[in-house]
Protein backbone atom coordinates (compact mmCIF):
# COMPACT_ATOMS: atom_id res chain seq x y z
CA UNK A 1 108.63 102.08 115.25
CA UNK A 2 110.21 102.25 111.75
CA UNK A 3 107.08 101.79 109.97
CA UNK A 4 105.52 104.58 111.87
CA UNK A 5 108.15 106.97 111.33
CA UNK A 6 108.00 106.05 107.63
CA UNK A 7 104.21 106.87 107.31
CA UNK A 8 104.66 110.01 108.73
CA UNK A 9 107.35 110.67 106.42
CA UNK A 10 105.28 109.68 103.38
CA UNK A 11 102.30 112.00 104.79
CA UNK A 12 105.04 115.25 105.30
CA UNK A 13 106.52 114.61 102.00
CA UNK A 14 102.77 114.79 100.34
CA UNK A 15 102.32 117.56 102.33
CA UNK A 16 106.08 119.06 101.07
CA UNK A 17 105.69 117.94 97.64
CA UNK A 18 102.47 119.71 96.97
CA UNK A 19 103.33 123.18 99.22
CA UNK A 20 99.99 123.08 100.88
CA UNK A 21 98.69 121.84 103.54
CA UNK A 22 97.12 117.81 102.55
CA UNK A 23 94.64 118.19 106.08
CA UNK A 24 92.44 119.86 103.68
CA UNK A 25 92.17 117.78 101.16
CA UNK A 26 90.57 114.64 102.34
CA UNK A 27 92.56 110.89 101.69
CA UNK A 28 90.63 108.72 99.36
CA UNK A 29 93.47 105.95 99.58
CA UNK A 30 96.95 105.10 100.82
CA UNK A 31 98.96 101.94 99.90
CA UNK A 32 102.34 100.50 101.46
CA UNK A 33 103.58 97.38 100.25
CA UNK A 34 106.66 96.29 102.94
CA UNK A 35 109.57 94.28 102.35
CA UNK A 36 109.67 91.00 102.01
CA UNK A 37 112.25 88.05 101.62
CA UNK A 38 112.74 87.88 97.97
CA UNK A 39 112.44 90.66 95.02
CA UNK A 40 109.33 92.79 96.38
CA UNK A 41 109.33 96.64 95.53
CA UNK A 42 108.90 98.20 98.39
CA UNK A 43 106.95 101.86 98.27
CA UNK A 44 104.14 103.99 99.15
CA UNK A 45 101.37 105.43 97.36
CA UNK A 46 99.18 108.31 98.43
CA UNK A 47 95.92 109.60 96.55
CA UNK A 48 93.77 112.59 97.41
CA UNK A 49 90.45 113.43 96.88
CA UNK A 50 91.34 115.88 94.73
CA UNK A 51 93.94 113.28 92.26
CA UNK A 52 96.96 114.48 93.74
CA UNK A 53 99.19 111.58 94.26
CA UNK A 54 102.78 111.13 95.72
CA UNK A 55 104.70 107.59 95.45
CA UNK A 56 107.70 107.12 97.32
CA UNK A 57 109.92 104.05 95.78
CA UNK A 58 112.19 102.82 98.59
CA UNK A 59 113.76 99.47 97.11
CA UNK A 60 113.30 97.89 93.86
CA UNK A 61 111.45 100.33 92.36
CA UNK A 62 112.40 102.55 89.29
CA UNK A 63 111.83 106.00 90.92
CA UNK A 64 113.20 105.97 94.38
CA UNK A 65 112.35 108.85 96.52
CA UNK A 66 109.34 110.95 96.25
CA UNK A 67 107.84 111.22 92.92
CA UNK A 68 104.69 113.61 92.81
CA UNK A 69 101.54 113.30 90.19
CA UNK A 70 98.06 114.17 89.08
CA UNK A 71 95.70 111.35 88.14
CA UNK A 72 92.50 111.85 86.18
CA UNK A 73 89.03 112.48 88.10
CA UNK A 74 88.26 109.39 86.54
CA UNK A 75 90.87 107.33 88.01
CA UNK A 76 89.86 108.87 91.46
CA UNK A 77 86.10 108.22 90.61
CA UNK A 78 86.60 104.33 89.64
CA UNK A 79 89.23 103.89 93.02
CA UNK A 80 86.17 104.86 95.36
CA UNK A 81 83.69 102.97 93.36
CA UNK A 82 85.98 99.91 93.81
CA UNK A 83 86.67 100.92 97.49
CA UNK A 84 82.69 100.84 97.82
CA UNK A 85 82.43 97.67 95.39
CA UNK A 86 84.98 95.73 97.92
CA UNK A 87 83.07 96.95 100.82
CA UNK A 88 86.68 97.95 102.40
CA UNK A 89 85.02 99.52 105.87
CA UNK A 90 84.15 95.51 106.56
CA UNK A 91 87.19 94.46 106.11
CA UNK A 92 89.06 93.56 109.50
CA UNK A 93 91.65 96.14 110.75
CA UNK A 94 94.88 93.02 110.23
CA UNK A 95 95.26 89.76 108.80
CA UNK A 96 98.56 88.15 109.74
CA UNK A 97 99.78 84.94 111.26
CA UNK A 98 98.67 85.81 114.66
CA UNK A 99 95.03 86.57 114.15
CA UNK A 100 92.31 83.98 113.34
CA UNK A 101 91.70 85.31 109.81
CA UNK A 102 94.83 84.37 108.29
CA UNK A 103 94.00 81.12 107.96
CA UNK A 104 97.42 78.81 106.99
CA UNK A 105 100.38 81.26 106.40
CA UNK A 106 103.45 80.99 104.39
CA UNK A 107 106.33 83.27 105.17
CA UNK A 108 108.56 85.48 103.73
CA UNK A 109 105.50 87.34 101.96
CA UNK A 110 105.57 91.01 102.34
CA UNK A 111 102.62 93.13 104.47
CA UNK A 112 99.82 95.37 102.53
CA UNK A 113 98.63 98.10 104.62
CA UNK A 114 96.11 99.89 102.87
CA UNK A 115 94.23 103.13 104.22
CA UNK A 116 91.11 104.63 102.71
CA UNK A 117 88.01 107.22 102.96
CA UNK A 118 84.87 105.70 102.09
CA UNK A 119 81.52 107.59 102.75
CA UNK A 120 83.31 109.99 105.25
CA UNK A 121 85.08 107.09 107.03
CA UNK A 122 88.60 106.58 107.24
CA UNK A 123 90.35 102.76 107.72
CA UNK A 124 92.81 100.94 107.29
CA UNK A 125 93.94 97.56 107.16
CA UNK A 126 97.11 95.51 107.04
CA UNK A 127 96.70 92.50 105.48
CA UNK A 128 100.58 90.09 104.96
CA UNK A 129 100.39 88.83 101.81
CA UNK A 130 101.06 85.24 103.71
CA UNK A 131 98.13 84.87 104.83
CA UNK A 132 95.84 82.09 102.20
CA UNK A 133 92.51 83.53 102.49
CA UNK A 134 89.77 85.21 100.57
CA UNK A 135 89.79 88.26 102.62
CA UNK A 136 93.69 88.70 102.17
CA UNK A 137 93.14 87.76 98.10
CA UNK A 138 90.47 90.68 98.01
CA UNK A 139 92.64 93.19 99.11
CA UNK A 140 95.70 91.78 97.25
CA UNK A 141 93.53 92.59 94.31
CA UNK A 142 92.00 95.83 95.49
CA UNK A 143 95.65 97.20 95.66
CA UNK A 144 96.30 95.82 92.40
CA UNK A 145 93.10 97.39 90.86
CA UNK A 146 94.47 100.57 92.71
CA UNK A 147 97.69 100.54 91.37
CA UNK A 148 96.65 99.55 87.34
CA UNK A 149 94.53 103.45 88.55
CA UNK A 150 97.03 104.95 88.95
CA UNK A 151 99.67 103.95 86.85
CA UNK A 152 102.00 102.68 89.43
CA UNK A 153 103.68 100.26 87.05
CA UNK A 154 105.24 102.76 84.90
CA UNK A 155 107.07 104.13 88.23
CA UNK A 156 107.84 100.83 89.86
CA UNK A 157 108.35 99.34 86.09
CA UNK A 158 107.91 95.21 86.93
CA UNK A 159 104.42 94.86 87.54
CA UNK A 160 105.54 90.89 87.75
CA UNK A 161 106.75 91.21 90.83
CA UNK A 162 103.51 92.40 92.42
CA UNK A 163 101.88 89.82 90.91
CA UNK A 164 104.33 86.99 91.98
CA UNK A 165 103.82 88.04 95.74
């Protein structure tokens, strides 16, 4: 219930943070990286079509709260070509300890949930990071690819500590 209410809080504060309405601009990507047992950041990131973006920090993160930005057309270009490159509509919609894709899981990891439009088609997928499998490593590197893109590091400033998860 928290998550969801957090989601639609990131989507009204994109909405908010840009004074117009984000239903018209379509969503090439959304990112979440949860909480997890040891020193994860925890935030959201949200990228438009168009190279709006809005991160929210909630824990361990340098900027905490909403932080609104504009990322180059070629940032937004090479995201989708990665999206397409991954083949992220074949992903499975979850990958956790209590699906068959997880393969063996260690715990205390944090959860990915990533959301994207590729070729007109929204998904998403939440993948916890505990999960040791390809598919889950994929991702894990798709949102890493996503937030080099972007320039998430310089707002979360410890790029380590995503790549410790």
């Amino acid at each position: 219930m928290l998550k969801n209410i957090i989601l639609i809080a990131t989507f009204l504060a994109a909405s908010i943070a840009f004074g117009e309405d984000k239903n018209e601009i379509p969503l090439l990507v959304s990112l979440e990286r949860t909480t997890c047992e040891g020193g994860c950041p925890v935030y959201s990131l949200t990228v438009f079509a168009d190279g709006n973006a809005v991160f929210i920090g909630k824990r361990l993160t340098d900027v905490q709260g909403v932080k609104e930005f504009k990322i180059p057309q070629k940032s937004v270009d090479a995201i989708y070509a990665e999206l397409k490159r991954v083949r992220f509509l074949e992903f499975n919609n979850e990958y956790s300890p209590k699906t068959l894709d997880c393969g063996i899981a260690s715990t205390d990891h944090s959860t990915l949930i990533l959301k994207a439009t590729v070729e007109n088609t929204e998904k998403s997928v939440s993948a916890y990071l505990g999960c040791h499998n390809k598919k889950v490593s994929d991702l894990y590197e798709l949102s890493t690819f996503i937030d080099n893109a972007v320039g998430a590091s310089t707002l979360i400033n410890d790029n380590e500590k995503i790549k410790s998860e």
